[in-house]
PDB file of N, CA and C in Angstrom:
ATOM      1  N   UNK A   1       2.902  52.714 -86.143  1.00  0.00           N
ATOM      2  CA  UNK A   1       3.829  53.597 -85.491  1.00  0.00           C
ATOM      3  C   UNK A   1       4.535  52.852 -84.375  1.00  0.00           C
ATOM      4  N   UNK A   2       5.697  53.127 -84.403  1.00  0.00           N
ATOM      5  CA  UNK A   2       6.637  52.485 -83.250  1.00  0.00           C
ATOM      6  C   UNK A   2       6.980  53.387 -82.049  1.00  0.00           C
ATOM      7  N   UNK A   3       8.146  53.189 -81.200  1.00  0.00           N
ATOM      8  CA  UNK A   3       8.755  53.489 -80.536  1.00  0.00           C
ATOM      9  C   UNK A   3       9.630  54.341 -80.255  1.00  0.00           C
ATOM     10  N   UNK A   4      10.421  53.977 -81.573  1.00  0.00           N
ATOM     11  CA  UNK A   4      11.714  54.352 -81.963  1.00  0.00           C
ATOM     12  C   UNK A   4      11.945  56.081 -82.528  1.00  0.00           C
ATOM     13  N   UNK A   5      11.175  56.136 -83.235  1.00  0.00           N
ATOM     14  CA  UNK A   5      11.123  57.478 -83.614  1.00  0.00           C
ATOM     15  C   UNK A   5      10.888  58.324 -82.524  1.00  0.00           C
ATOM     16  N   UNK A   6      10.264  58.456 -81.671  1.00  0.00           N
ATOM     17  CA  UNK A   6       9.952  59.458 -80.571  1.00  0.00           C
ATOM     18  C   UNK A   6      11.499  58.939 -79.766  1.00  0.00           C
ATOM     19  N   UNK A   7      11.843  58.031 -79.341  1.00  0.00           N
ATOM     20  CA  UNK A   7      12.709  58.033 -78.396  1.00  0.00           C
ATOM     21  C   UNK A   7      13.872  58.236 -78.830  1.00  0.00           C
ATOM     22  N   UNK A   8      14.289  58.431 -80.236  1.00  0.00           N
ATOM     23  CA  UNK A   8      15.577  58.883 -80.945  1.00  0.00           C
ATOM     24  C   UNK A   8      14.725  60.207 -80.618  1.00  0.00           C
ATOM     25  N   UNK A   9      13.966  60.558 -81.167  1.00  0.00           N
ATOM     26  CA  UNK A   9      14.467  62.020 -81.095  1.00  0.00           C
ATOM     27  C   UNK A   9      14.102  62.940 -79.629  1.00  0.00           C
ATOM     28  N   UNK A  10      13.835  62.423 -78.486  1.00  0.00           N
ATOM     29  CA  UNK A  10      14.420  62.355 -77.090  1.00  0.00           C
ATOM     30  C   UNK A  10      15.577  62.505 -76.971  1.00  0.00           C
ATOM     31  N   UNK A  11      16.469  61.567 -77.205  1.00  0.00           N
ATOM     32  CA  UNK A  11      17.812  61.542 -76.950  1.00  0.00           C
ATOM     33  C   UNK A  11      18.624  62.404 -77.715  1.00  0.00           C
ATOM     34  N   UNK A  12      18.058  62.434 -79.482  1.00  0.00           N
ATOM     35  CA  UNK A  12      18.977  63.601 -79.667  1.00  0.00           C
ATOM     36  C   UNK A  12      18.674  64.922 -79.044  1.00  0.00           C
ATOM     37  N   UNK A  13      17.271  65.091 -78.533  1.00  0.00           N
ATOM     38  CA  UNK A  13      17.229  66.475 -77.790  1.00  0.00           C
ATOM     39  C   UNK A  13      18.019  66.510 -76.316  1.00  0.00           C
ATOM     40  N   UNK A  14      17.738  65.253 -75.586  1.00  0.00           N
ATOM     41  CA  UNK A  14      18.477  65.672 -74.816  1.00  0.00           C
ATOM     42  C   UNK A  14      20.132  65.677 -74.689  1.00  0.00           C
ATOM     43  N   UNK A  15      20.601  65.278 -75.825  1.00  0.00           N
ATOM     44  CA  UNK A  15      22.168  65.458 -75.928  1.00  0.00           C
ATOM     45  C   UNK A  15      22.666  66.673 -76.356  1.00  0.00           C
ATOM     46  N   UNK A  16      21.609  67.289 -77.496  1.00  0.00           N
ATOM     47  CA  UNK A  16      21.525  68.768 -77.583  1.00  0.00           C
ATOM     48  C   UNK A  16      21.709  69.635 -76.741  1.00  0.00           C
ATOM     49  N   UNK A  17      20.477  69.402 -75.673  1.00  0.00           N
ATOM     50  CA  UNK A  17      20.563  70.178 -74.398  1.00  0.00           C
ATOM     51  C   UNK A  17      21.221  70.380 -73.380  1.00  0.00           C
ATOM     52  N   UNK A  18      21.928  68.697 -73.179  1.00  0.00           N
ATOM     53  CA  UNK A  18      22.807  69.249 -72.257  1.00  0.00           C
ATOM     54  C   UNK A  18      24.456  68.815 -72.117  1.00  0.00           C
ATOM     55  N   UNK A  19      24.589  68.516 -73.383  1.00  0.00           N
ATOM     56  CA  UNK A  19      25.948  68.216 -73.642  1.00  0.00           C
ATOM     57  C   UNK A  19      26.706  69.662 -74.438  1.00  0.00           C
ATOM     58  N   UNK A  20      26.204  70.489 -74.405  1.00  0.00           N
ATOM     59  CA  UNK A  20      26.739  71.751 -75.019  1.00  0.00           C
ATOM     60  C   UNK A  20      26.407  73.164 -74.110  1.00  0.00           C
ATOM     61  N   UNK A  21      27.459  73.914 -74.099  1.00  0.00           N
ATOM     62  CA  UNK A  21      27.578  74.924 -73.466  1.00  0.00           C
ATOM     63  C   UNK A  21      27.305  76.175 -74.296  1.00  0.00           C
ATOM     64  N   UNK A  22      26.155  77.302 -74.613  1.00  0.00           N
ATOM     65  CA  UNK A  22      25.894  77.973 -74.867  1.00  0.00           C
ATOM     66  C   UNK A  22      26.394  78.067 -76.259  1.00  0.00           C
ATOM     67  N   UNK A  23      26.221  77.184 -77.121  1.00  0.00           N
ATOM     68  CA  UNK A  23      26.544  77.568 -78.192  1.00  0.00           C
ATOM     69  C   UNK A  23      25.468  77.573 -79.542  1.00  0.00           C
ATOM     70  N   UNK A  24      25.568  78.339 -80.447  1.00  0.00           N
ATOM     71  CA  UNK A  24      24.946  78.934 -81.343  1.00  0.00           C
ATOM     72  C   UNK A  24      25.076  78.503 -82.440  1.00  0.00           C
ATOM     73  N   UNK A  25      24.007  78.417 -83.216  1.00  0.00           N
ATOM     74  CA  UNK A  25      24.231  77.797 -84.838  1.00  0.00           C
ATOM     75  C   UNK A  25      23.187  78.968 -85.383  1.00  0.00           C
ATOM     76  N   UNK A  26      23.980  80.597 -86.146  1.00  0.00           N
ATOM     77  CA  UNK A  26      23.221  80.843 -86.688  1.00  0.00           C
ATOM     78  C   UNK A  26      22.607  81.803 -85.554  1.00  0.00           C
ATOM     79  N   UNK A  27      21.124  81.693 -85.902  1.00  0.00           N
ATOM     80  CA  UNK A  27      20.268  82.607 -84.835  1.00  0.00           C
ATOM     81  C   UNK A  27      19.647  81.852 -83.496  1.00  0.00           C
ATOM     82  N   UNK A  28      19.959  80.570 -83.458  1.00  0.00           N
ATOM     83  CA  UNK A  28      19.377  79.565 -82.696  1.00  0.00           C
ATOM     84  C   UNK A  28      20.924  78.951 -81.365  1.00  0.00           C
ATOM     85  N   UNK A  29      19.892  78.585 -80.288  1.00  0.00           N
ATOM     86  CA  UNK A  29      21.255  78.343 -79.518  1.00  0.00           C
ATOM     87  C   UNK A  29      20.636  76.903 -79.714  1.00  0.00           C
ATOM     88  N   UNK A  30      21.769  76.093 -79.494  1.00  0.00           N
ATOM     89  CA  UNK A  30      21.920  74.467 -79.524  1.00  0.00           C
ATOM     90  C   UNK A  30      20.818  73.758 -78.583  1.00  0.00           C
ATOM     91  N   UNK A  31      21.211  74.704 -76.985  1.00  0.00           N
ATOM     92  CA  UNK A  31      20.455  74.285 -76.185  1.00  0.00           C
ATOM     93  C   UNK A  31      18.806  74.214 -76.091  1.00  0.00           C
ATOM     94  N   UNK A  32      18.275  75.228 -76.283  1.00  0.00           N
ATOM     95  CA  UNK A  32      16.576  75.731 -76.889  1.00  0.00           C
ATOM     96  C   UNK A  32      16.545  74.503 -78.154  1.00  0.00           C
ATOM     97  N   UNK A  33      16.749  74.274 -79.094  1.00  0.00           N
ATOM     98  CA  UNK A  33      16.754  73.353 -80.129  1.00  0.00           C
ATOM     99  C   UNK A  33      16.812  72.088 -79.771  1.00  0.00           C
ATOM    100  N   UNK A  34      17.549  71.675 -78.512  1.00  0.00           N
ATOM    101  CA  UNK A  34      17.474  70.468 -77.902  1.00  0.00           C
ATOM    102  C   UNK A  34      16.567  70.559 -77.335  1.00  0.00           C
ATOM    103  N   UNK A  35      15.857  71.406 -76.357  1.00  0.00           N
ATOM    104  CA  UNK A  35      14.422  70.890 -75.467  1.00  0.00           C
ATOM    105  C   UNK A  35      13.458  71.250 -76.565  1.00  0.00           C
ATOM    106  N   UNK A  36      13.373  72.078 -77.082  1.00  0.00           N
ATOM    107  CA  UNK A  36      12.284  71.944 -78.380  1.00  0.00           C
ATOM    108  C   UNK A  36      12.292  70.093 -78.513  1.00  0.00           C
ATOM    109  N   UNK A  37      13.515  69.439 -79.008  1.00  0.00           N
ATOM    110  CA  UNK A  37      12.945  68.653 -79.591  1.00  0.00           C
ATOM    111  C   UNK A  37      12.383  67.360 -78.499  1.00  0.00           C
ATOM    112  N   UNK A  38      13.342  67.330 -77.472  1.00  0.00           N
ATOM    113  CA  UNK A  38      13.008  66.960 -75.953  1.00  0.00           C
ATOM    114  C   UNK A  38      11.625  66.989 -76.221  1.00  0.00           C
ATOM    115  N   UNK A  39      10.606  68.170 -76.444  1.00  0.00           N
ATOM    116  CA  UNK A  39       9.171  68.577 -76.430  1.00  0.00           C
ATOM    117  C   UNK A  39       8.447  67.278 -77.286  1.00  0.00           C
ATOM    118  N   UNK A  40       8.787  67.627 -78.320  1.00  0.00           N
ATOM    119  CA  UNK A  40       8.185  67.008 -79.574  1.00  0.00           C
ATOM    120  C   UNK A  40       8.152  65.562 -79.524  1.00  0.00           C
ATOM    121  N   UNK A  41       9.194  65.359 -79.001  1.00  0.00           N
ATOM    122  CA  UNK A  41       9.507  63.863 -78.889  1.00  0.00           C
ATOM    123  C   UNK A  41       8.444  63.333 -77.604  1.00  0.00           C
ATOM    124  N   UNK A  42       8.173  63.607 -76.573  1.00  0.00           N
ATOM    125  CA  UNK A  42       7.686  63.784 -75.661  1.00  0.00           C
ATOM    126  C   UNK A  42       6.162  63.523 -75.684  1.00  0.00           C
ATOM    127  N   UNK A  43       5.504  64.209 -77.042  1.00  0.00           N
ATOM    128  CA  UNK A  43       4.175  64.966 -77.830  1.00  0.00           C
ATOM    129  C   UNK A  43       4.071  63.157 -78.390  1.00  0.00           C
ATOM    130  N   UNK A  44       4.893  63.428 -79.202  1.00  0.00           N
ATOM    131  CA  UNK A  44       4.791  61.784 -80.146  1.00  0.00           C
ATOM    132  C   UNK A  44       4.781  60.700 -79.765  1.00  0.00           C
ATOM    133  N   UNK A  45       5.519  60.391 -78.547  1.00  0.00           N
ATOM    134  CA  UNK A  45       5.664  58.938 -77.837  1.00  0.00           C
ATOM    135  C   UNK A  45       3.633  59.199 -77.195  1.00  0.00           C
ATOM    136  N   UNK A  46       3.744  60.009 -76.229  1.00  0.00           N
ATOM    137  CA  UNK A  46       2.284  60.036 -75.574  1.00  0.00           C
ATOM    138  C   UNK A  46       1.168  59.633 -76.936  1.00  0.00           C
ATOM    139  N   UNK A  47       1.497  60.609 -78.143  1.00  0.00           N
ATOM    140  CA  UNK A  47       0.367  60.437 -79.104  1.00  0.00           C
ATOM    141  C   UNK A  47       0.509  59.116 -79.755  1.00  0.00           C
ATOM    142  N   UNK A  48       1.540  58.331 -79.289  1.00  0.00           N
ATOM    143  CA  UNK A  48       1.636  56.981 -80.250  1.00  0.00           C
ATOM    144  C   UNK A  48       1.175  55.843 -79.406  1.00  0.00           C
ATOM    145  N   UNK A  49       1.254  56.408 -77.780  1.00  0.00           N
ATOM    146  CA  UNK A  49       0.766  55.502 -76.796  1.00  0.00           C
ATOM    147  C   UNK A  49      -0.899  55.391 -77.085  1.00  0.00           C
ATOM    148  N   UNK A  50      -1.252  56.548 -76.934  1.00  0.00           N
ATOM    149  CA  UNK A  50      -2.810  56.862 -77.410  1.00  0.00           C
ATOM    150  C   UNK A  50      -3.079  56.451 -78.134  1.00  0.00           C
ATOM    151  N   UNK A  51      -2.789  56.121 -79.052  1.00  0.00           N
ATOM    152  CA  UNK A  51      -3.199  55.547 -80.046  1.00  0.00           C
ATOM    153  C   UNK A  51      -3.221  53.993 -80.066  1.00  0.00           C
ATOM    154  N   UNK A  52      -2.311  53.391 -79.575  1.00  0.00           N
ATOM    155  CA  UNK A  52      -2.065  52.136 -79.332  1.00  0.00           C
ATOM    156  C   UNK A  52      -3.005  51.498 -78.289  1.00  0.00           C
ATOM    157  N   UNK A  53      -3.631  52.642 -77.351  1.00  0.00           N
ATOM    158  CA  UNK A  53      -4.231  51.873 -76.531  1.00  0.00           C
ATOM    159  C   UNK A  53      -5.995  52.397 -76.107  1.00  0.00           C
ATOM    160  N   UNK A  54      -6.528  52.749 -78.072  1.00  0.00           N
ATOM    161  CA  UNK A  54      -7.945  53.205 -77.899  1.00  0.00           C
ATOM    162  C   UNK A  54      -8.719  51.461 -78.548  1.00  0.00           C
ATOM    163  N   UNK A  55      -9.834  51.510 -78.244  1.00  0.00           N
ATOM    164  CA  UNK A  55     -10.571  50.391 -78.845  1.00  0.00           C
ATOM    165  C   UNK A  55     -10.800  51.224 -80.144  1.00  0.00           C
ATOM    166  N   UNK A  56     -10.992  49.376 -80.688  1.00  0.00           N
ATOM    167  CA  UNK A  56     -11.290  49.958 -82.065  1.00  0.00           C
ATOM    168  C   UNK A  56     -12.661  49.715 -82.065  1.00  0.00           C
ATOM    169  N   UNK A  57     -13.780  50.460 -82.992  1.00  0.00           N
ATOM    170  CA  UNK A  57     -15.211  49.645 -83.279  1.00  0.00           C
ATOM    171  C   UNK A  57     -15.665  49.561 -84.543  1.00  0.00           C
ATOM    172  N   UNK A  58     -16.121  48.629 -84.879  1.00  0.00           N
ATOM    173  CA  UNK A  58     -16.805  48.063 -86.174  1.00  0.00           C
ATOM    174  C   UNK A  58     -18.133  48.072 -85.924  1.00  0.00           C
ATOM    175  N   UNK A  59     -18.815  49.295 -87.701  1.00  0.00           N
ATOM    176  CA  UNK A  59     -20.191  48.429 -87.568  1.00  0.00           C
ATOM    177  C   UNK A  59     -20.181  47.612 -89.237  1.00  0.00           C
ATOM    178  N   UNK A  60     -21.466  46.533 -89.026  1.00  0.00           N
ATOM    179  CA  UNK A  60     -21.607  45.982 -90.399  1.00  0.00           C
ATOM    180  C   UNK A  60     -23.109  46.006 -90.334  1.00  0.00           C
ATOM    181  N   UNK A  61     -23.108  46.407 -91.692  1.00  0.00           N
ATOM    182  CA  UNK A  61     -24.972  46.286 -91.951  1.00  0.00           C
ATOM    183  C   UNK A  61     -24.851  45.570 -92.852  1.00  0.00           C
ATOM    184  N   UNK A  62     -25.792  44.229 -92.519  1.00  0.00           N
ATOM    185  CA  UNK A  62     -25.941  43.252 -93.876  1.00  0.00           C
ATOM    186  C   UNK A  62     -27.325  43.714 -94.440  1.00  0.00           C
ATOM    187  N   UNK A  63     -28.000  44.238 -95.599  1.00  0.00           N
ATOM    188  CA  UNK A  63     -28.966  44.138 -95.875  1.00  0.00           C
ATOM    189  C   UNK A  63     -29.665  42.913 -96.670  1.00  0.00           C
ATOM    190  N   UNK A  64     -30.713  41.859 -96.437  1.00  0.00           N
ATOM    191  CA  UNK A  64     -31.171  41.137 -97.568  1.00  0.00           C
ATOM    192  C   UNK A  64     -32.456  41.360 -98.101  1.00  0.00           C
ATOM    193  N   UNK A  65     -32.722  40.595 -99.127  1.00  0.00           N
ATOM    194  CA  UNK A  65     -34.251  40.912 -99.754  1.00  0.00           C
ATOM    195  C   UNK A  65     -34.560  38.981-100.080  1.00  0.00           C
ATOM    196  N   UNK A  66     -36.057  38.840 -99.636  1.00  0.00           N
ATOM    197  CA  UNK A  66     -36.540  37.782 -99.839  1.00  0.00           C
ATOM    198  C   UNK A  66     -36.968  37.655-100.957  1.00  0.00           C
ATOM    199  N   UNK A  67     -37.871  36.466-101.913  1.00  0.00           N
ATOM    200  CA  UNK A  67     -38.403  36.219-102.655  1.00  0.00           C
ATOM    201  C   UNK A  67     -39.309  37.012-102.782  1.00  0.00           C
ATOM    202  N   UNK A  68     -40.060  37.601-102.189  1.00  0.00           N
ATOM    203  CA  UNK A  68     -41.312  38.305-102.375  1.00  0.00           C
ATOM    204  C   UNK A  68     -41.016  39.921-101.975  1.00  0.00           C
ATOM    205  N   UNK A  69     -39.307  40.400-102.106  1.00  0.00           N
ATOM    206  CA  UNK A  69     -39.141  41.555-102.140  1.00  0.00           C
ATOM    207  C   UNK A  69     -38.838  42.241-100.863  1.00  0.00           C
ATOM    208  N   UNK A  70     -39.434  41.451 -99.780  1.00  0.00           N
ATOM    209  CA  UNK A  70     -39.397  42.313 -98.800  1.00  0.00           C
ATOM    210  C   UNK A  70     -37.395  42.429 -98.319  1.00  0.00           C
ATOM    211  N   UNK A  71     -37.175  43.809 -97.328  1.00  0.00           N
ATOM    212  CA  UNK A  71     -36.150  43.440 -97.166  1.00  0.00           C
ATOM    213  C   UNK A  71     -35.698  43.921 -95.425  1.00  0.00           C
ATOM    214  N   UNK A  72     -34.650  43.310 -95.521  1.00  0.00           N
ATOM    215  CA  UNK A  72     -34.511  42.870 -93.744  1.00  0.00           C
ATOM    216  C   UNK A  72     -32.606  43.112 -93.665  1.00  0.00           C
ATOM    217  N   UNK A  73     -32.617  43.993 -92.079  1.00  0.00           N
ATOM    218  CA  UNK A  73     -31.430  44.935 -92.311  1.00  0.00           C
ATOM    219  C   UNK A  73     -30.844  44.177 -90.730  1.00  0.00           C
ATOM    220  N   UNK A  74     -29.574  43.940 -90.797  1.00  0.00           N
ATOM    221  CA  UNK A  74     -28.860  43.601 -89.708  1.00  0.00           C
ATOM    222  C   UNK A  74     -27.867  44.386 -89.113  1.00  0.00           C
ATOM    223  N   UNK A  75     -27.696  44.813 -88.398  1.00  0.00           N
ATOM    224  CA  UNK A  75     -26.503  45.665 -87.825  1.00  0.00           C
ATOM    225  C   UNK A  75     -25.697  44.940 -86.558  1.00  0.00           C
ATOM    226  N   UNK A  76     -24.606  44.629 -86.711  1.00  0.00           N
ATOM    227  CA  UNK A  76     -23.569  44.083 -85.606  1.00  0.00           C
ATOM    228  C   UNK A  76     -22.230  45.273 -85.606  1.00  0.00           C
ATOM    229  N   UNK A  77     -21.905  45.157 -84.141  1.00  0.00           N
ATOM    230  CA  UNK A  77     -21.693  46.439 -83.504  1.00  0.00           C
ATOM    231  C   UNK A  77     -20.287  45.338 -83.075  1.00  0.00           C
ATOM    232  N   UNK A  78     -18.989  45.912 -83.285  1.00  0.00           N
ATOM    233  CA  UNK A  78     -17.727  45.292 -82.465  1.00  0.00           C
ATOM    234  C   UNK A  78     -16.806  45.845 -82.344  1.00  0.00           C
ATOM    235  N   UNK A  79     -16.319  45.655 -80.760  1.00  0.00           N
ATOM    236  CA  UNK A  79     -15.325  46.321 -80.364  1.00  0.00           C
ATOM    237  C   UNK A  79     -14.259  45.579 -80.156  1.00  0.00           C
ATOM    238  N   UNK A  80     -13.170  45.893 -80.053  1.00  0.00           N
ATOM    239  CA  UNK A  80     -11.848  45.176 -80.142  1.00  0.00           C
ATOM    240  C   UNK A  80     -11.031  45.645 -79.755  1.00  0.00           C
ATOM    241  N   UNK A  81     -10.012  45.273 -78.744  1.00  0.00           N
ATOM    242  CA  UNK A  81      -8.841  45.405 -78.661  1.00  0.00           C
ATOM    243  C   UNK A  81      -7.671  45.716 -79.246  1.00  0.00           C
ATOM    244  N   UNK A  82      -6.682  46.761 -79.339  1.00  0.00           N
ATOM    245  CA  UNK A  82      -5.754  46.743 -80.555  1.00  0.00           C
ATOM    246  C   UNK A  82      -5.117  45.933 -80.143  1.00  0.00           C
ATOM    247  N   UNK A  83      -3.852  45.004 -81.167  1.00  0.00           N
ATOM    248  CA  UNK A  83      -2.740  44.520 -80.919  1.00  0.00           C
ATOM    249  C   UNK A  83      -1.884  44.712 -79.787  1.00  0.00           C
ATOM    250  N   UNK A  84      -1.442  44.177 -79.378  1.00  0.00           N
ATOM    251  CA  UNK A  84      -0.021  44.350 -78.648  1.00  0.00           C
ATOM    252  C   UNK A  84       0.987  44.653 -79.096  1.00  0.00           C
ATOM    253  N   UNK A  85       2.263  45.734 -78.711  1.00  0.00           N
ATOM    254  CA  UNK A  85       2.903  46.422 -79.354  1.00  0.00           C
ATOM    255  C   UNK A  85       4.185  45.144 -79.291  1.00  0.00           C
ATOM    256  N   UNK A  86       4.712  44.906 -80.737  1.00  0.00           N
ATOM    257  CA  UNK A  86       6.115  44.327 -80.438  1.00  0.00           C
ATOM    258  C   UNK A  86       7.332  44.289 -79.930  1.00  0.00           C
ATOM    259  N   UNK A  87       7.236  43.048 -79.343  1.00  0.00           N
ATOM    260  CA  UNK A  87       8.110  42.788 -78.388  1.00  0.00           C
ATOM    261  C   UNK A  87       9.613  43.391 -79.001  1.00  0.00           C
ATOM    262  N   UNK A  88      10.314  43.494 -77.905  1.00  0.00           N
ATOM    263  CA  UNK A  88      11.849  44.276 -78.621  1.00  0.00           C
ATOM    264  C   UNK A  88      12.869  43.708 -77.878  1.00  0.00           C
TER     265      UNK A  88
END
Protein backbone atom coordinates (compact mmCIF):
# COMPACT_ATOMS: atom_id res chain seq x y z
CA UNK A 1 0.00 0.00 0.00
CA UNK A 2 1.18 3.46 -0.89
CA UNK A 3 0.55 6.96 -0.39
CA UNK A 4 -1.09 8.00 -3.18
CA UNK A 5 -4.39 6.63 -2.94
CA UNK A 6 -5.36 8.20 0.40
CA UNK A 7 -3.89 11.55 -0.58
CA UNK A 8 -5.77 11.71 -4.03
CA UNK A 9 -8.64 11.08 -2.45
CA UNK A 10 -7.97 13.99 0.24
CA UNK A 11 -7.69 16.34 -2.33
CA UNK A 12 -10.51 15.31 -4.33
CA UNK A 13 -12.53 15.71 -1.07
CA UNK A 14 -11.22 18.66 -0.29
CA UNK A 15 -11.86 20.35 -3.70
CA UNK A 16 -15.34 18.95 -3.37
CA UNK A 17 -15.76 20.73 -0.25
CA UNK A 18 -14.70 23.74 -0.75
CA UNK A 19 -14.53 24.79 -4.17
CA UNK A 20 -18.38 24.60 -4.63
CA UNK A 21 -21.16 26.54 -3.35
CA UNK A 22 -24.16 24.60 -2.19
CA UNK A 23 -24.69 22.59 -4.90
CA UNK A 24 -26.52 19.31 -5.39
CA UNK A 25 -26.17 16.19 -7.43
CA UNK A 26 -29.38 14.39 -7.04
CA UNK A 27 -30.16 13.86 -3.24
CA UNK A 28 -26.59 14.58 -2.09
CA UNK A 29 -24.93 18.08 -1.74
CA UNK A 30 -21.33 18.24 -3.31
CA UNK A 31 -20.11 19.66 -0.17
CA UNK A 32 -21.06 16.62 2.56
CA UNK A 33 -19.61 14.20 -0.30
CA UNK A 34 -16.41 16.09 -0.20
CA UNK A 35 -15.75 15.82 3.66
CA UNK A 36 -17.14 12.32 3.62
CA UNK A 37 -14.39 11.64 1.45
CA UNK A 38 -11.89 14.21 3.26
CA UNK A 39 -12.95 11.37 6.16
CA UNK A 40 -12.07 8.29 4.41
CA UNK A 41 -9.09 9.45 3.03
CA UNK A 42 -7.95 10.56 6.37
CA UNK A 43 -9.06 6.68 7.83
CA UNK A 44 -6.68 5.17 5.02
CA UNK A 45 -3.53 7.23 5.07
CA UNK A 46 -3.50 6.66 9.25
CA UNK A 47 -4.45 2.82 8.48
CA UNK A 48 -1.62 2.58 5.87
CA UNK A 49 0.78 4.40 8.29
CA UNK A 50 -0.12 1.62 10.84
CA UNK A 51 0.56 -0.67 9.06
CA UNK A 52 3.82 0.37 7.75
CA UNK A 53 5.09 0.92 11.02
CA UNK A 54 4.06 -2.51 13.18
CA UNK A 55 6.93 -5.20 13.67
CA UNK A 56 6.67 -8.07 12.00
CA UNK A 57 7.28 -11.64 13.94
CA UNK A 58 8.33 -14.96 12.79
CA UNK A 59 8.17 -18.25 14.43
CA UNK A 60 10.04 -21.46 12.95
CA UNK A 61 9.89 -24.86 14.45
CA UNK A 62 12.48 -27.15 13.06
CA UNK A 63 11.61 -30.60 14.20
CA UNK A 64 14.41 -33.56 13.86
CA UNK A 65 14.57 -37.27 14.60
CA UNK A 66 17.90 -39.12 15.31
CA UNK A 67 19.00 -42.56 14.41
CA UNK A 68 17.52 -44.18 17.25
CA UNK A 69 14.13 -42.29 16.75
CA UNK A 70 14.26 -39.97 19.29
CA UNK A 71 13.08 -36.48 18.32
CA UNK A 72 14.21 -32.92 19.18
CA UNK A 73 12.10 -29.62 18.47
CA UNK A 74 13.61 -26.07 17.92
CA UNK A 75 11.73 -22.94 18.01
CA UNK A 76 13.33 -19.45 16.89
CA UNK A 77 11.30 -16.46 17.55
CA UNK A 78 12.04 -13.09 15.05
CA UNK A 79 11.19 -9.85 14.96
CA UNK A 80 11.80 -7.41 12.29
CA UNK A 81 11.48 -4.26 11.15
CA UNK A 82 9.25 -3.44 8.10
CA UNK A 83 10.83 -1.82 5.09
CA UNK A 84 11.12 1.67 4.55
CA UNK A 85 8.51 3.30 2.58
CA UNK A 86 9.75 4.54 -1.00
CA UNK A 87 11.42 7.27 -1.54
CA UNK A 88 9.36 9.76 -3.95
Amino acid sequence: MGFGGPIGLIVIGLVLALAFNEQQVGPLEVITLGWILVIAGVLWLVLTLVQQNTKRRHTTTATTTDAQGRQASTQRTSESDPPAPPAV
